[in-house]
N, C-alpha and C. Protein backbone atom coordinates (compact mmCIF):
# COMPACT_ATOMS: atom_id res chain seq x y z
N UNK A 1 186.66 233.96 19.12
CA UNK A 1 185.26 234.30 19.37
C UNK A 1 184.35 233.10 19.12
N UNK A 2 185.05 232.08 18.55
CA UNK A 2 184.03 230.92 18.18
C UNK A 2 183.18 230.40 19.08
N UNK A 3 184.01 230.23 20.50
CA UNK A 3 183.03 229.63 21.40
C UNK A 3 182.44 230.75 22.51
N UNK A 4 182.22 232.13 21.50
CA UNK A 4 181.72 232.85 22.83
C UNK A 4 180.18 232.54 22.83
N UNK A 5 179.59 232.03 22.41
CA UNK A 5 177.94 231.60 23.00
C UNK A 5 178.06 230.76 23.65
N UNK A 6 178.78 229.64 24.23
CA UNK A 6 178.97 228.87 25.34
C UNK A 6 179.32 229.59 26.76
N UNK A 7 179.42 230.76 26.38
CA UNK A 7 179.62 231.85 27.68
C UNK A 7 178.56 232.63 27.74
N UNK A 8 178.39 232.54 29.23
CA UNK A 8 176.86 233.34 29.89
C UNK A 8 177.27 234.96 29.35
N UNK A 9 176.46 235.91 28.71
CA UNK A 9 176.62 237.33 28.31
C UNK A 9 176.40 237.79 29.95
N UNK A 10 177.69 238.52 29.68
CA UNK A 10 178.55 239.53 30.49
C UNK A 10 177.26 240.08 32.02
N UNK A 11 176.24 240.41 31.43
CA UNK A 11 175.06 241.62 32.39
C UNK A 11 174.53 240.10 32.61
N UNK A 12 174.18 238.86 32.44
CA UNK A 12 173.50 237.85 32.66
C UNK A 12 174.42 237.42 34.18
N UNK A 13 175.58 236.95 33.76
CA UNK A 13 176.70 236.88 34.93
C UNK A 13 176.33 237.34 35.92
N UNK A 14 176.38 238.72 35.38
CA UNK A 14 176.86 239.86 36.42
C UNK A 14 175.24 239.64 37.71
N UNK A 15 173.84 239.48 37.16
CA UNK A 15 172.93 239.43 37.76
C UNK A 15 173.12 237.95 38.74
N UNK A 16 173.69 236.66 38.21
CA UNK A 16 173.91 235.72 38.33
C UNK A 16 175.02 235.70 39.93
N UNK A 17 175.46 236.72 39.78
CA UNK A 17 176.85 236.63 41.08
C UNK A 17 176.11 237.03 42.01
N UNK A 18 174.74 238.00 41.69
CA UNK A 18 174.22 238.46 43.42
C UNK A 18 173.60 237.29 43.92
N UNK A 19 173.83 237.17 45.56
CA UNK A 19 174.19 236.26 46.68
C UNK A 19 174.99 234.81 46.48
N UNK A 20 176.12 235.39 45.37
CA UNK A 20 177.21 234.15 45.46
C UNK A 20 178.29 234.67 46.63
N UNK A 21 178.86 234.24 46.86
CA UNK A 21 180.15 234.10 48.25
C UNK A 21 181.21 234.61 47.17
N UNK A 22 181.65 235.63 48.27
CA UNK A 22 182.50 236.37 47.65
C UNK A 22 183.94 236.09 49.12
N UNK A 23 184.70 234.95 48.98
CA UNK A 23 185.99 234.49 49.97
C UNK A 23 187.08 235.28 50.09
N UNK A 24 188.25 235.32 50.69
CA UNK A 24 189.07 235.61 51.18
C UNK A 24 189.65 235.67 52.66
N UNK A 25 190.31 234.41 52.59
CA UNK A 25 190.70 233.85 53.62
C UNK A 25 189.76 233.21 54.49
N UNK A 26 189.32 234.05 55.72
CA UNK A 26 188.53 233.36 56.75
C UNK A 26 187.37 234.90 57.04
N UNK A 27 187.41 235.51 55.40
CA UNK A 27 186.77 236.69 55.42
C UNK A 27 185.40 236.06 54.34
N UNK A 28 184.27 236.30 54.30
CA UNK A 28 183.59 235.94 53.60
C UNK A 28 182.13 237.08 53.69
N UNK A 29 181.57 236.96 52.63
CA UNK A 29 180.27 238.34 52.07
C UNK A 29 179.20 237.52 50.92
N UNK A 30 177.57 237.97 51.18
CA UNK A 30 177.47 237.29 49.66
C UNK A 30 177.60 238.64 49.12
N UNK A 31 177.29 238.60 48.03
CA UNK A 31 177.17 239.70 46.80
C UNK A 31 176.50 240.16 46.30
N UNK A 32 176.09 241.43 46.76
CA UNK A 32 174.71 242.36 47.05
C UNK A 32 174.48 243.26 45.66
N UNK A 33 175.60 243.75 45.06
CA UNK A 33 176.01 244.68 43.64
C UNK A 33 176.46 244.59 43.12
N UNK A 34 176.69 244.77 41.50
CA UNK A 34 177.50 244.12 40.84
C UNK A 34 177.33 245.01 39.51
N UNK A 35 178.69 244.83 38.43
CA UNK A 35 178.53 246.21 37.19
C UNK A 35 178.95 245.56 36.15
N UNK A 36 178.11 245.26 35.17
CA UNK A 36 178.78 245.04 33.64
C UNK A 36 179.66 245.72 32.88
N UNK A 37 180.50 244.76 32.32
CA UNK A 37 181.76 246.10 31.57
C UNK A 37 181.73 245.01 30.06
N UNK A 38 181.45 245.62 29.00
CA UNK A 38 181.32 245.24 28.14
C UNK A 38 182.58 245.25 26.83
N UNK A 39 183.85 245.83 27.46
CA UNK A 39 184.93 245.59 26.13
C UNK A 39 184.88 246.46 25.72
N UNK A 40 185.88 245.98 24.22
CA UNK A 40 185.62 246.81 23.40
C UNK A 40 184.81 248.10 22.91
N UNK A 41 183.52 247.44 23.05
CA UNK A 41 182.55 248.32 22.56
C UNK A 41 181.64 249.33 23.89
N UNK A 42 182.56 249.27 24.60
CA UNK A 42 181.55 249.76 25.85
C UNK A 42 182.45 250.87 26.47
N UNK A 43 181.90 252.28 26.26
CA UNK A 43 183.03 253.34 26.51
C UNK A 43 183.24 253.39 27.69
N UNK A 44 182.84 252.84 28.64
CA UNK A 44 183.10 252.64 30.36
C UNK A 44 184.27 251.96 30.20
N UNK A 45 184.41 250.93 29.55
CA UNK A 45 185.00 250.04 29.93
C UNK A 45 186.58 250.42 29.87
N UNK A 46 187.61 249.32 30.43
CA UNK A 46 188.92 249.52 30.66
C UNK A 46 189.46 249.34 28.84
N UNK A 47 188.91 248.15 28.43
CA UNK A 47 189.07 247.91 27.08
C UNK A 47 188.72 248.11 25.80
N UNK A 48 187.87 249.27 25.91
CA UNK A 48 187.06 249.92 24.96
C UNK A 48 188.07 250.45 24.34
N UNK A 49 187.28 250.38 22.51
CA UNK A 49 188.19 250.69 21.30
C UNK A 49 189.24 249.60 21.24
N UNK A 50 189.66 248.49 22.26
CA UNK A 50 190.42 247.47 22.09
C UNK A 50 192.06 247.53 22.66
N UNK A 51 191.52 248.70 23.57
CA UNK A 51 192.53 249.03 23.82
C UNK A 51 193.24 247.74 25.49
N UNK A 52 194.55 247.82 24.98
CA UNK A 52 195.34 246.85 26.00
C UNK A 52 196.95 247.38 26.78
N UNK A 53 197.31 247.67 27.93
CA UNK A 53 198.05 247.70 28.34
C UNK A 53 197.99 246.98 29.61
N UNK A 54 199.76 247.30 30.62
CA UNK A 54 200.51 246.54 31.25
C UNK A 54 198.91 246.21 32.32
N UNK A 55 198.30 247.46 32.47
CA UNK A 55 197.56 247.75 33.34
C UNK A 55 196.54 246.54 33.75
N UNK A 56 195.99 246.48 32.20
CA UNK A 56 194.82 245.83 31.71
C UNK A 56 194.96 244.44 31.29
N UNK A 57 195.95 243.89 31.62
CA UNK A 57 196.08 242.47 30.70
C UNK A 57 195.22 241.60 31.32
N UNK A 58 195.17 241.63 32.14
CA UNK A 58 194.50 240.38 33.26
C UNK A 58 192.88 240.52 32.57
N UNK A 59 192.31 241.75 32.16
CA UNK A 59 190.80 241.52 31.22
C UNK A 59 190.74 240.90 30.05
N UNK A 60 192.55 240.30 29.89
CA UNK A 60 192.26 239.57 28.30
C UNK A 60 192.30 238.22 28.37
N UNK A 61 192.56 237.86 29.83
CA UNK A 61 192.72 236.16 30.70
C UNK A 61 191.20 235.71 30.25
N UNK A 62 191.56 234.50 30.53
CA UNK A 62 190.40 233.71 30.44
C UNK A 62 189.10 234.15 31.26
N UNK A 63 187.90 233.27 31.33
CA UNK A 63 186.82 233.87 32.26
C UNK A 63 187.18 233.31 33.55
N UNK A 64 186.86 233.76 34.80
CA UNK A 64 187.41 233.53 35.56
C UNK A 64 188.71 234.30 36.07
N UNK A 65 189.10 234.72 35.13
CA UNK A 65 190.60 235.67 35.75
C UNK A 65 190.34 237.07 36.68
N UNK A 66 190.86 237.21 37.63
CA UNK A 66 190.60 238.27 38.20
C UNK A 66 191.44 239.41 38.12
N UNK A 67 190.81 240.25 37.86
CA UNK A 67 190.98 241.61 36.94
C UNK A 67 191.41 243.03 38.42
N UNK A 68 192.42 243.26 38.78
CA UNK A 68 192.01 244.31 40.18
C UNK A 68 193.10 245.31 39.63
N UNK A 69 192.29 246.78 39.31
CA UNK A 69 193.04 247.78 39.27
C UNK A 69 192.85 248.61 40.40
N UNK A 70 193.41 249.79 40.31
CA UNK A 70 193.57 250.63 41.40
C UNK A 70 192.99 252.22 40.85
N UNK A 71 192.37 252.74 41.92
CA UNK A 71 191.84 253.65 41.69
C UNK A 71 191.90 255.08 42.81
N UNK A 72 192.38 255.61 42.15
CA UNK A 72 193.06 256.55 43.61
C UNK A 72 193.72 255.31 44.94
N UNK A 73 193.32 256.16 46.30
CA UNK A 73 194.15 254.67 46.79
C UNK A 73 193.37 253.55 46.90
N UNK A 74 192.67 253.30 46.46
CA UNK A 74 191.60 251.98 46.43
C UNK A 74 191.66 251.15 45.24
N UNK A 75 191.99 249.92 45.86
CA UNK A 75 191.73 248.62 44.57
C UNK A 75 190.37 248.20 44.35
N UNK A 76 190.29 247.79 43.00
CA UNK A 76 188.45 247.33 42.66
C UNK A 76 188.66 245.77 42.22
N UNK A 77 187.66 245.23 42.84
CA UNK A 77 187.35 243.73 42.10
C UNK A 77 186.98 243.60 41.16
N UNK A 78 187.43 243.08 39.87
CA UNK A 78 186.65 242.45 38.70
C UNK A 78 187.00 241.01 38.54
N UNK A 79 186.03 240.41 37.93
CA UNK A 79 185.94 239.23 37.19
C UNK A 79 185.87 239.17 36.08
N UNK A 80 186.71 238.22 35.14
CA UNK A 80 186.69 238.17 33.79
C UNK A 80 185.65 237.20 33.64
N UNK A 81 184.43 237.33 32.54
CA UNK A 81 183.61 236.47 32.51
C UNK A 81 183.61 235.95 30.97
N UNK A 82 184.48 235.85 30.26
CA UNK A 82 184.69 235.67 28.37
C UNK A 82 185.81 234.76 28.38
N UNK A 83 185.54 234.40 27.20
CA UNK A 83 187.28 233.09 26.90
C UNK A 83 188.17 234.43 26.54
N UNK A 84 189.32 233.71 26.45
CA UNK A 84 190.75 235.02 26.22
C UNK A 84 190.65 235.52 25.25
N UNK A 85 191.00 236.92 24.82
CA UNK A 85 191.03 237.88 24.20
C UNK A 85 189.78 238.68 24.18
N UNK A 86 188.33 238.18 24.85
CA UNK A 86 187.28 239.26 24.55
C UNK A 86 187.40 239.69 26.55
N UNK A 87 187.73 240.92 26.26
CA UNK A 87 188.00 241.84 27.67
C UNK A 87 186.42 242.31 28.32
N UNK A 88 185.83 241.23 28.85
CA UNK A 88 185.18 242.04 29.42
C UNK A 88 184.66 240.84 30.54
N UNK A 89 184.18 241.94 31.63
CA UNK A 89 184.38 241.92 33.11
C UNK A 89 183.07 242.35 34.45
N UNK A 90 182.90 241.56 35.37
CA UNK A 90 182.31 242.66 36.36
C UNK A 90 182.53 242.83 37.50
N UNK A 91 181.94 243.96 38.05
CA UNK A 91 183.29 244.89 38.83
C UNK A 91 182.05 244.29 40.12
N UNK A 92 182.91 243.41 41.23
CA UNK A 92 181.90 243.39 42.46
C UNK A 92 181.72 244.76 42.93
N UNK A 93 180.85 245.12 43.19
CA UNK A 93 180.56 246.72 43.71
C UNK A 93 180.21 246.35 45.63
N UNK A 94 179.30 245.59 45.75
CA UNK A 94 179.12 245.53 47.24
C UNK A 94 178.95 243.92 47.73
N UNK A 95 179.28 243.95 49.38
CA UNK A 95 178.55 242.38 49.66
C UNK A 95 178.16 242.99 50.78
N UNK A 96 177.86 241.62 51.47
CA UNK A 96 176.93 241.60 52.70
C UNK A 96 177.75 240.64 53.42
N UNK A 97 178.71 241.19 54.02
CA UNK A 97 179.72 240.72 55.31
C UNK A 97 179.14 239.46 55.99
N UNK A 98 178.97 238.20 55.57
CA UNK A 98 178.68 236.98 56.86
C UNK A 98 179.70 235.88 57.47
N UNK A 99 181.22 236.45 57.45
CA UNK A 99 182.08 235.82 58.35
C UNK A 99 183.14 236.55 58.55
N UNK A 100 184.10 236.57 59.37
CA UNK A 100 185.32 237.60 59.44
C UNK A 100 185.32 239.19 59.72
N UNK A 101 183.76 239.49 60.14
CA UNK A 101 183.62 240.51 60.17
C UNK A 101 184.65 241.70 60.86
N UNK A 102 184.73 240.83 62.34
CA UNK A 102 186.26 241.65 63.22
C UNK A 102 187.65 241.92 62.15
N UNK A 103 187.85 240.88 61.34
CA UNK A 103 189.36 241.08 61.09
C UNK A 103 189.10 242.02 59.78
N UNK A 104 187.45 242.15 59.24
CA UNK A 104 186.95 243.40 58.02
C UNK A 104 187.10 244.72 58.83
N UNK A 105 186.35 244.64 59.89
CA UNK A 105 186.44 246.25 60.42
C UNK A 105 187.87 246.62 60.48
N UNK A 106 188.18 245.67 61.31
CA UNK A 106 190.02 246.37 61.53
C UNK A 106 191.26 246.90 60.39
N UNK A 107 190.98 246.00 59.11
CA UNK A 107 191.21 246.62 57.56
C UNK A 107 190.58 247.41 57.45
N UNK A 108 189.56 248.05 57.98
CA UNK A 108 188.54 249.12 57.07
C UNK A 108 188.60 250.29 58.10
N UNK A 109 188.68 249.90 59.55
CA UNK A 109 188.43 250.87 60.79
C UNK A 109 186.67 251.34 60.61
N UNK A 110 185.77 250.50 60.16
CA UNK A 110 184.77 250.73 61.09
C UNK A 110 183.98 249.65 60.60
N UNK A 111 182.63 249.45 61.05
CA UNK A 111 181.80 248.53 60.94
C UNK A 111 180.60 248.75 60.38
N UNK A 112 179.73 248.13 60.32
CA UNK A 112 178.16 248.51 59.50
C UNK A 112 178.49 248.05 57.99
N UNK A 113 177.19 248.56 57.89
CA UNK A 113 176.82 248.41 56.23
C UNK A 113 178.22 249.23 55.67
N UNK A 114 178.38 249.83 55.69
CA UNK A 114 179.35 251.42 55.45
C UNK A 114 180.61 250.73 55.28
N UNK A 115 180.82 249.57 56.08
CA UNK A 115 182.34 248.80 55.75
C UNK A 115 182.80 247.96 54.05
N UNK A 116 181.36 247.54 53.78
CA UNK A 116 181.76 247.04 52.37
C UNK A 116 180.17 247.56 51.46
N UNK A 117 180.15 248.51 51.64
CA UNK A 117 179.06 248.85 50.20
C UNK A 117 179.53 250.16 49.46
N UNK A 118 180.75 249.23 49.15
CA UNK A 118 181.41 249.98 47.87
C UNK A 118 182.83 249.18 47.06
N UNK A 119 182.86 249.48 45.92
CA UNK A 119 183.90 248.54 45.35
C UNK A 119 185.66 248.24 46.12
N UNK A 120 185.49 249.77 46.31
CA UNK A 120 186.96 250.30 46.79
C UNK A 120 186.86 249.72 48.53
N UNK A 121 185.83 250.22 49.34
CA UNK A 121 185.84 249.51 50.90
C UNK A 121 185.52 248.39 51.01
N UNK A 122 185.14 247.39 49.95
CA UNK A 122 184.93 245.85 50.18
C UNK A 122 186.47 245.67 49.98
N UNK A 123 187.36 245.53 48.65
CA UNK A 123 188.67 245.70 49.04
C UNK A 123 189.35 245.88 50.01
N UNK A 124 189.28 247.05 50.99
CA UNK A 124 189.96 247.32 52.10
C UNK A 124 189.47 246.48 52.93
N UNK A 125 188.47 245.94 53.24
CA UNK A 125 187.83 245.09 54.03
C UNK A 125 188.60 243.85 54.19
N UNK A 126 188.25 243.26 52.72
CA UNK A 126 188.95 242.04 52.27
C UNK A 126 190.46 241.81 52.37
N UNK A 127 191.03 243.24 51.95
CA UNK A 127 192.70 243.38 51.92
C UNK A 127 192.89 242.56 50.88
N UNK A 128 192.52 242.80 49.45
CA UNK A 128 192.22 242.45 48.38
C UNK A 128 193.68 243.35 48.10
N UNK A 129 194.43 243.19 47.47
CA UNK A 129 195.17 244.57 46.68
C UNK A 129 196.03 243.86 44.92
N UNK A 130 196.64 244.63 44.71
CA UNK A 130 197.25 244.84 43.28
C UNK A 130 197.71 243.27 43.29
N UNK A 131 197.84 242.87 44.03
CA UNK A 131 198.93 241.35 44.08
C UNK A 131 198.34 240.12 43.68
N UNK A 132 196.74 240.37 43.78
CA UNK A 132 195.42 239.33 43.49
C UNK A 132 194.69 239.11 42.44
N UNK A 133 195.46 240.38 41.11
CA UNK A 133 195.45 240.56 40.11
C UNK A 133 196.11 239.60 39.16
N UNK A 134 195.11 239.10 37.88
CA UNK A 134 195.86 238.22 36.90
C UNK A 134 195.70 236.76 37.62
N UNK A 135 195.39 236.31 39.02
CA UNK A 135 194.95 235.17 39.07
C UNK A 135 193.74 234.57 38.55
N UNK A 136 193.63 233.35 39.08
CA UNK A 136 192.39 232.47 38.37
C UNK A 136 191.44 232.33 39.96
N UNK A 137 190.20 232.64 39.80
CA UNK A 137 189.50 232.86 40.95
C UNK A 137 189.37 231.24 41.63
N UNK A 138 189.23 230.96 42.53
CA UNK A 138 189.51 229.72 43.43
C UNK A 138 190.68 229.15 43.60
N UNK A 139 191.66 229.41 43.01
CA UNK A 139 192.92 228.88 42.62
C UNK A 139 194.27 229.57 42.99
N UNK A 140 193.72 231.39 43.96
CA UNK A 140 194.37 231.66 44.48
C UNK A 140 193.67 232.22 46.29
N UNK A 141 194.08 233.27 46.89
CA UNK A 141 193.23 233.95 47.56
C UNK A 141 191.85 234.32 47.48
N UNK A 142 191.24 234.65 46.59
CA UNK A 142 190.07 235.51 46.29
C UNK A 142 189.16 233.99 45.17
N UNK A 143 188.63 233.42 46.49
CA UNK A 143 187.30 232.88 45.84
C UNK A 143 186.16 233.22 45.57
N UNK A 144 185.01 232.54 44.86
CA UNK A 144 184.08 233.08 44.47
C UNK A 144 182.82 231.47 44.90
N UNK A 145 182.06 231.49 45.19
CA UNK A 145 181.00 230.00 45.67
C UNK A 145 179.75 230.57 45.19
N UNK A 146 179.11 230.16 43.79
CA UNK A 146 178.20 230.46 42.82
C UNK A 146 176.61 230.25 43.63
N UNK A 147 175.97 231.27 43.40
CA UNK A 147 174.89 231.69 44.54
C UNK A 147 174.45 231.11 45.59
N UNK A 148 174.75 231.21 47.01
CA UNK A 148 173.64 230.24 48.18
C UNK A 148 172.62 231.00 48.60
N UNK A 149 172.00 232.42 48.25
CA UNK A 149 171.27 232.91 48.58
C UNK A 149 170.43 233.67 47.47
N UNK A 150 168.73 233.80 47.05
CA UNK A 150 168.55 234.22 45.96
C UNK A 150 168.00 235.50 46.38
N UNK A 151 168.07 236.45 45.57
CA UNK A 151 167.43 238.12 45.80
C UNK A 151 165.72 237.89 45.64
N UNK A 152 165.00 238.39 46.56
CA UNK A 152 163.18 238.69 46.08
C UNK A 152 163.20 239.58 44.62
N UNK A 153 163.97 240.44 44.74
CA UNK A 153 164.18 241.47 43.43
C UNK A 153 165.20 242.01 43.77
N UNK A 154 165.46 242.00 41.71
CA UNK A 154 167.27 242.72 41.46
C UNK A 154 166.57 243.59 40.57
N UNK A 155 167.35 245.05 41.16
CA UNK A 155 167.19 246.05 40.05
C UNK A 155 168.23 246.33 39.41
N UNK A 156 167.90 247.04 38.28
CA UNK A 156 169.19 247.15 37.14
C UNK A 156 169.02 248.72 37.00
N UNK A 157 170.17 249.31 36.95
CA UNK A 157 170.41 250.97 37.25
C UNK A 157 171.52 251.33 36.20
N UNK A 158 171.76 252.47 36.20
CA UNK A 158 172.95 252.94 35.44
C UNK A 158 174.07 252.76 36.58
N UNK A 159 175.25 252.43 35.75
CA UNK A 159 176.57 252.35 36.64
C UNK A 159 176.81 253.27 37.58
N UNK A 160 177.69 253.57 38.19
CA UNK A 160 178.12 254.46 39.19
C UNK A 160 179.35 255.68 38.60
N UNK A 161 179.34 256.40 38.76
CA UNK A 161 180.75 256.76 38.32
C UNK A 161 181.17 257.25 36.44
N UNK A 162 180.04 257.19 35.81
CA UNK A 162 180.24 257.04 33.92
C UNK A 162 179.45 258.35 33.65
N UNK A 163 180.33 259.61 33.79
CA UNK A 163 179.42 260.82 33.26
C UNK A 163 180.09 260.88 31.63
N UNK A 164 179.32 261.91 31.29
CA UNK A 164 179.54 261.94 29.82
C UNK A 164 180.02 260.96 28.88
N UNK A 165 179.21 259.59 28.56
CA UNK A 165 179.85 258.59 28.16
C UNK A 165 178.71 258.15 27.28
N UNK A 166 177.75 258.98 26.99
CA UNK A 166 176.54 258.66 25.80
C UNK A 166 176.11 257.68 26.66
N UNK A 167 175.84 256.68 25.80
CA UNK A 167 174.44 255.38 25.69
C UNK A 167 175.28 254.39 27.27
N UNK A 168 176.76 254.85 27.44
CA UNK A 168 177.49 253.86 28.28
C UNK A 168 177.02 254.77 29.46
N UNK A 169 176.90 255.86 29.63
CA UNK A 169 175.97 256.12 31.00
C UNK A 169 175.12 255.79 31.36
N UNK A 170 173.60 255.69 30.29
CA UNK A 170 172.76 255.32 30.55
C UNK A 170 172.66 254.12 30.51
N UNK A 171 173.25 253.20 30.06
CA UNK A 171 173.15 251.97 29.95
C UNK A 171 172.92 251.28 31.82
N UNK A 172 171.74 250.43 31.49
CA UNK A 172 171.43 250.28 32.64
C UNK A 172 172.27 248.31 33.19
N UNK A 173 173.76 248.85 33.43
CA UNK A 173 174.33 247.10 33.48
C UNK A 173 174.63 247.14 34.63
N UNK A 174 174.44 248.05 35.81
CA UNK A 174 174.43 248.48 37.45
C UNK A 174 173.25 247.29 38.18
N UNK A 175 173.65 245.76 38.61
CA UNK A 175 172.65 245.17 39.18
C UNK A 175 172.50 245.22 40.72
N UNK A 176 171.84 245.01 41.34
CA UNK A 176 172.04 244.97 42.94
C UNK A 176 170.77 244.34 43.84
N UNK A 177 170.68 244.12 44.59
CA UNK A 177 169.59 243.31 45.88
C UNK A 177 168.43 244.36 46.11
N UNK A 178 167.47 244.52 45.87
CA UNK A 178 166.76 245.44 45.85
C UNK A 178 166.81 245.47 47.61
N UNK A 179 166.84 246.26 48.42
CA UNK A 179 166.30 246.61 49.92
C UNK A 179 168.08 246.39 50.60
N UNK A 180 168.63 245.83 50.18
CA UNK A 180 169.87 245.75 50.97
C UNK A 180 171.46 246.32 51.68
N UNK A 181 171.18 246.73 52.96
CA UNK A 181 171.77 247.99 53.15
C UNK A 181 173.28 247.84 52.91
N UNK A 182 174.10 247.33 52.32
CA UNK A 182 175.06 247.36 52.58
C UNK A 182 175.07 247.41 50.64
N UNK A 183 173.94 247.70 49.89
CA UNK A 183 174.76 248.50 48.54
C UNK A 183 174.35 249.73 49.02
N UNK A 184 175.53 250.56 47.71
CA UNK A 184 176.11 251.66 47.76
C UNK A 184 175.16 252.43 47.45
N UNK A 185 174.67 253.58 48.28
CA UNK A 185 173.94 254.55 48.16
C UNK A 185 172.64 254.31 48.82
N UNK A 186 172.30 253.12 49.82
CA UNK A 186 170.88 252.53 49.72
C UNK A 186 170.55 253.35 50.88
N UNK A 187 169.04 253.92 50.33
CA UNK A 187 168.32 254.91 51.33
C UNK A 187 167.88 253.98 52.41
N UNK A 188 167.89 254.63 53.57
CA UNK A 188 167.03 254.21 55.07
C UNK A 188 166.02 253.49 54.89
N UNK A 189 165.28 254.27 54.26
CA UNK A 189 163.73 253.77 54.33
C UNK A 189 163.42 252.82 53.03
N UNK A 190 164.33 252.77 52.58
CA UNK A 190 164.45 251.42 50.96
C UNK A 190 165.19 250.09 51.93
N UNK A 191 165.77 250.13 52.96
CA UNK A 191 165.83 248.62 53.59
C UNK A 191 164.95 247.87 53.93
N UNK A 192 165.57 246.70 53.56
CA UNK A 192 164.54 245.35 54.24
C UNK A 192 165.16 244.82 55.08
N UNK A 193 164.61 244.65 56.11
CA UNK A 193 165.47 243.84 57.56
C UNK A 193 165.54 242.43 57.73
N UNK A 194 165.25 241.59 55.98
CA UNK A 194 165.80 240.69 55.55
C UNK A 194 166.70 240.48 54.53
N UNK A 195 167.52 241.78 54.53
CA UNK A 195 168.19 241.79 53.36
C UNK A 195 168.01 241.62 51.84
N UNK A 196 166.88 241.75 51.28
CA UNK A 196 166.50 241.32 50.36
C UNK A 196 166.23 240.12 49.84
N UNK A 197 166.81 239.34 50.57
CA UNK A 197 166.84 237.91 50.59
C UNK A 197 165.46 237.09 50.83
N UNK A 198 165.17 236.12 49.47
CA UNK A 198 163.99 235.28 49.80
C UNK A 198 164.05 234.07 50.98
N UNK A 199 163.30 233.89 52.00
CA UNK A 199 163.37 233.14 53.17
C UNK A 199 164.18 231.70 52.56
């Protein structure tokens, strides 16, 4: 733990990744949503109470390690953002598709916003799966290119998915592009037909 203040805190990151490039192959998105997972101490989390299995090891890798479990039939992206042994992570939740789009629909079978504004259909998009797990991000398939686009406004929400979990429900570590249709859940009339994106 000595050098964990030389590491950006976990929800800082996590705000930090929206409109970084989210790669794979000749597939590319920036990064519209994004979810803090705080360890140990964070009852959402995979590693809360400290807990570690076969499942979970890749959240105890260095920062940078990429973390992909499976969830029903859908794999999720995480990033390890801590030096080794402090488990905690954030889960890309959505991007904004700007290359490869044909060879995304055809992994996903359809197109639109609807193809990647969600953790599990950016995966299918990407064809991200169990195998991309436990690497070091740039260093295998699944790169990451630290922001080329900045948000006008990021809002911060409660996670997706965390019922009955006290203060870890409400906890507001859910960041995303304010106006941008391709996060998860974004109403009609809450788009901007610049993506949220400052000119």
């Amino acid at each position: 733990m000595a050098h964990a203040h030389r590491h950006t805190a976990t929800p800082v990151a996590a705000k930090a990744l929206l409109g970084a490039v989210l790669r794979v192959g000749e597939c590319a998105g920036l990064i519209v949503e994004t979810e803090a997972y705080l360890g140990q101490t964070d009852r959402a989390a995979h590693a809360f109470g400290g807990r570690r299995t076969k499942t979970n090891a890749a959240l105890y890798g260095p920062a940078g390690t990429i973390y992909i479990y499976q969830m029903r039939q859908y794999c999720l992206l995480n990033v390890v953002t801590q030096p080794a042994g402090v488990p905690q992570g954030i889960l890309i939740r959505a991007v904004q598709p700007t290359s490869g789009q044909t060879v995304m629909a055809a992994w996903r079978g359809r197109s639109g916003p609807a193809m990647t504004s969600g953790p599990g259909k950016l995966c299918q998009a990407f064809a991200i799966t169990l195998a991309d797990n436990n690497r070091p991000v740039n260093r295998a398939r699944v790169g990451l290119e630290l922001a080329v686009r900045r948000p006008v406004q990021i809002i911060s929400a409660p996670r997706i998915g965390v019922p009955n979990k006290g203060e870890a429900t409400a906890a507001r570590l859910r960041f995303f592009v304010a106006g941008n249709a391709c996060v998860s859940d974004m109403k009609k009339s809450q788009i901007d037909p610049n993506g949220g994106w400052q000119r």
